[in-house]
C-alpha atoms as a PDB file:
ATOM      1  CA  UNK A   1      -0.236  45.055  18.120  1.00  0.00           C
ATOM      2  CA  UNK A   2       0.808  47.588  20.875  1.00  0.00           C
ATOM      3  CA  UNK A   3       4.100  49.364  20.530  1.00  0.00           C
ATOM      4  CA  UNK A   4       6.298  51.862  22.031  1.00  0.00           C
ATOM      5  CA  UNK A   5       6.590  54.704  19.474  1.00  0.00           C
ATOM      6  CA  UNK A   6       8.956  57.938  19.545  1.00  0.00           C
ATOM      7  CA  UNK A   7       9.485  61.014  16.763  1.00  0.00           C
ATOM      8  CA  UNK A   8      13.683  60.912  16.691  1.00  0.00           C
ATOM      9  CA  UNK A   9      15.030  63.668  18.216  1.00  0.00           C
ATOM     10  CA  UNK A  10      11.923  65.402  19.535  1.00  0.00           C
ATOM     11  CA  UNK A  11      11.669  65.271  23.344  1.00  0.00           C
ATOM     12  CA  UNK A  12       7.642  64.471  24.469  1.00  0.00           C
ATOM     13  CA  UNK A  13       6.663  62.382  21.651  1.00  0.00           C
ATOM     14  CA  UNK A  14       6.845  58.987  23.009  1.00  0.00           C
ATOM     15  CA  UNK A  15       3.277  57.069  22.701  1.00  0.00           C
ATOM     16  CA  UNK A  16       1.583  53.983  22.815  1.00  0.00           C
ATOM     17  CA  UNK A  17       0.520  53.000  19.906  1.00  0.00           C
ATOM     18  CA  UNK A  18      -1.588  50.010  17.469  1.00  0.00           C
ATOM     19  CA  UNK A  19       0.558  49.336  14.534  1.00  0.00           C
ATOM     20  CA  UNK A  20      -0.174  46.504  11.953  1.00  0.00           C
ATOM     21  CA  UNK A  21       2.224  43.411  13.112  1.00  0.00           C
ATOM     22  CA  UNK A  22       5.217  42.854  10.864  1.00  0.00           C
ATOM     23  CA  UNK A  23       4.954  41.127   7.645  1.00  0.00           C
ATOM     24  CA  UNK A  24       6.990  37.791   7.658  1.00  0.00           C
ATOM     25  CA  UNK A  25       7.186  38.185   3.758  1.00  0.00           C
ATOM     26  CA  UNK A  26       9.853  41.251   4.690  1.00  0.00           C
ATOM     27  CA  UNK A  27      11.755  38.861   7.032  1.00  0.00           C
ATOM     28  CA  UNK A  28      10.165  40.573  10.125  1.00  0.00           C
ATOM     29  CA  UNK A  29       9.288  37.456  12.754  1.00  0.00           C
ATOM     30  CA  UNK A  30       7.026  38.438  15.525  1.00  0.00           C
ATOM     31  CA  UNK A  31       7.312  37.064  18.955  1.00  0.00           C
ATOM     32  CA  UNK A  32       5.941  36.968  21.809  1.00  0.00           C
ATOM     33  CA  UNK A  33       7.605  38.592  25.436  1.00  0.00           C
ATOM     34  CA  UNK A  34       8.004  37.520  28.560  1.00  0.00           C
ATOM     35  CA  UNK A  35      10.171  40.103  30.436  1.00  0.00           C
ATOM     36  CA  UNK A  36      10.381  43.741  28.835  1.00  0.00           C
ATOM     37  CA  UNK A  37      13.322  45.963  30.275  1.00  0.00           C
ATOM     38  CA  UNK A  38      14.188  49.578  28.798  1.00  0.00           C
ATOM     39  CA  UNK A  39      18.072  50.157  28.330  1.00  0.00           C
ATOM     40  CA  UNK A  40      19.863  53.610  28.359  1.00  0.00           C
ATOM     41  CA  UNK A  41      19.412  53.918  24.380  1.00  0.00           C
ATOM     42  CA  UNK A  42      16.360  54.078  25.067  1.00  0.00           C
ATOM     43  CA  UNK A  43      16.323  56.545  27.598  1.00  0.00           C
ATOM     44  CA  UNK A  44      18.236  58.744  25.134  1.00  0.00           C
ATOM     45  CA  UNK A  45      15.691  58.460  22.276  1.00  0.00           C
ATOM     46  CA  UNK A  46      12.806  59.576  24.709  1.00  0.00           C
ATOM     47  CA  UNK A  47      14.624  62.119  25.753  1.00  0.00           C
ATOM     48  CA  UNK A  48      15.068  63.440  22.219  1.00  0.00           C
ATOM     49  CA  UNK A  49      19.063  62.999  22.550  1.00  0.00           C
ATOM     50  CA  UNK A  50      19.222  60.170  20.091  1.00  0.00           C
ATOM     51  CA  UNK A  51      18.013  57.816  17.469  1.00  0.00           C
ATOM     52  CA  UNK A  52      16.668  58.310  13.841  1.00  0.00           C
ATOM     53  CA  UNK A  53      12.919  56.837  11.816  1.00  0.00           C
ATOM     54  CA  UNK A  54      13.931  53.853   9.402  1.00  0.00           C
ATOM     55  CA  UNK A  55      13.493  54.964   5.397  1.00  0.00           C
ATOM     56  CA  UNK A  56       9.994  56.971   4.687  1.00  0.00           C
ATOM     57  CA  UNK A  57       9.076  56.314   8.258  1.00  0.00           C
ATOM     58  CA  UNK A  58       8.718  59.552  10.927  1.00  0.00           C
ATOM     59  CA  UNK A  59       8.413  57.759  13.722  1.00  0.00           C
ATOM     60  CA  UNK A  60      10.659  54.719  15.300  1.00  0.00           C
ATOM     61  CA  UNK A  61       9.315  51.549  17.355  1.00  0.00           C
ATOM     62  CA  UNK A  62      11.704  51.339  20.279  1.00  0.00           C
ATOM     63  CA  UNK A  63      13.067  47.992  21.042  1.00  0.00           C
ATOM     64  CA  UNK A  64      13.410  46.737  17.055  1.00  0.00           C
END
């Protein structure tokens, strides 16, 4: 699936990317969107102001 994808804290990073959908046997539940809208957190993390990877990870899907 497509995804908005951003290295925490380091301005430039933020791609477009194919990552494997989310595994329902970890509670993830994958929907489908109708409107998208970006919020100022969001804003922040591209910008490199804000936001941090999950566990193990280096990079962070924006809108999870």
């Amino acid at each position: 699936m497509k995804a908005i994808t951003v290295e925490p804290k380091k301005l430039g990073t933020v791609r477009c990317e194919d990552i494997p959908e989310p595994d329902v046997r970890e509670g993830s539940v994958l929907v489908e969107a109708i409107v998208a809208a970006v919020c100022g957190t969001d804003v922040e993390i591209a910008e490199g102001k804000y936001g941090w990877a999950p566990p193990g990870k280096t990079h962070l899907v924006l809108g999870t």
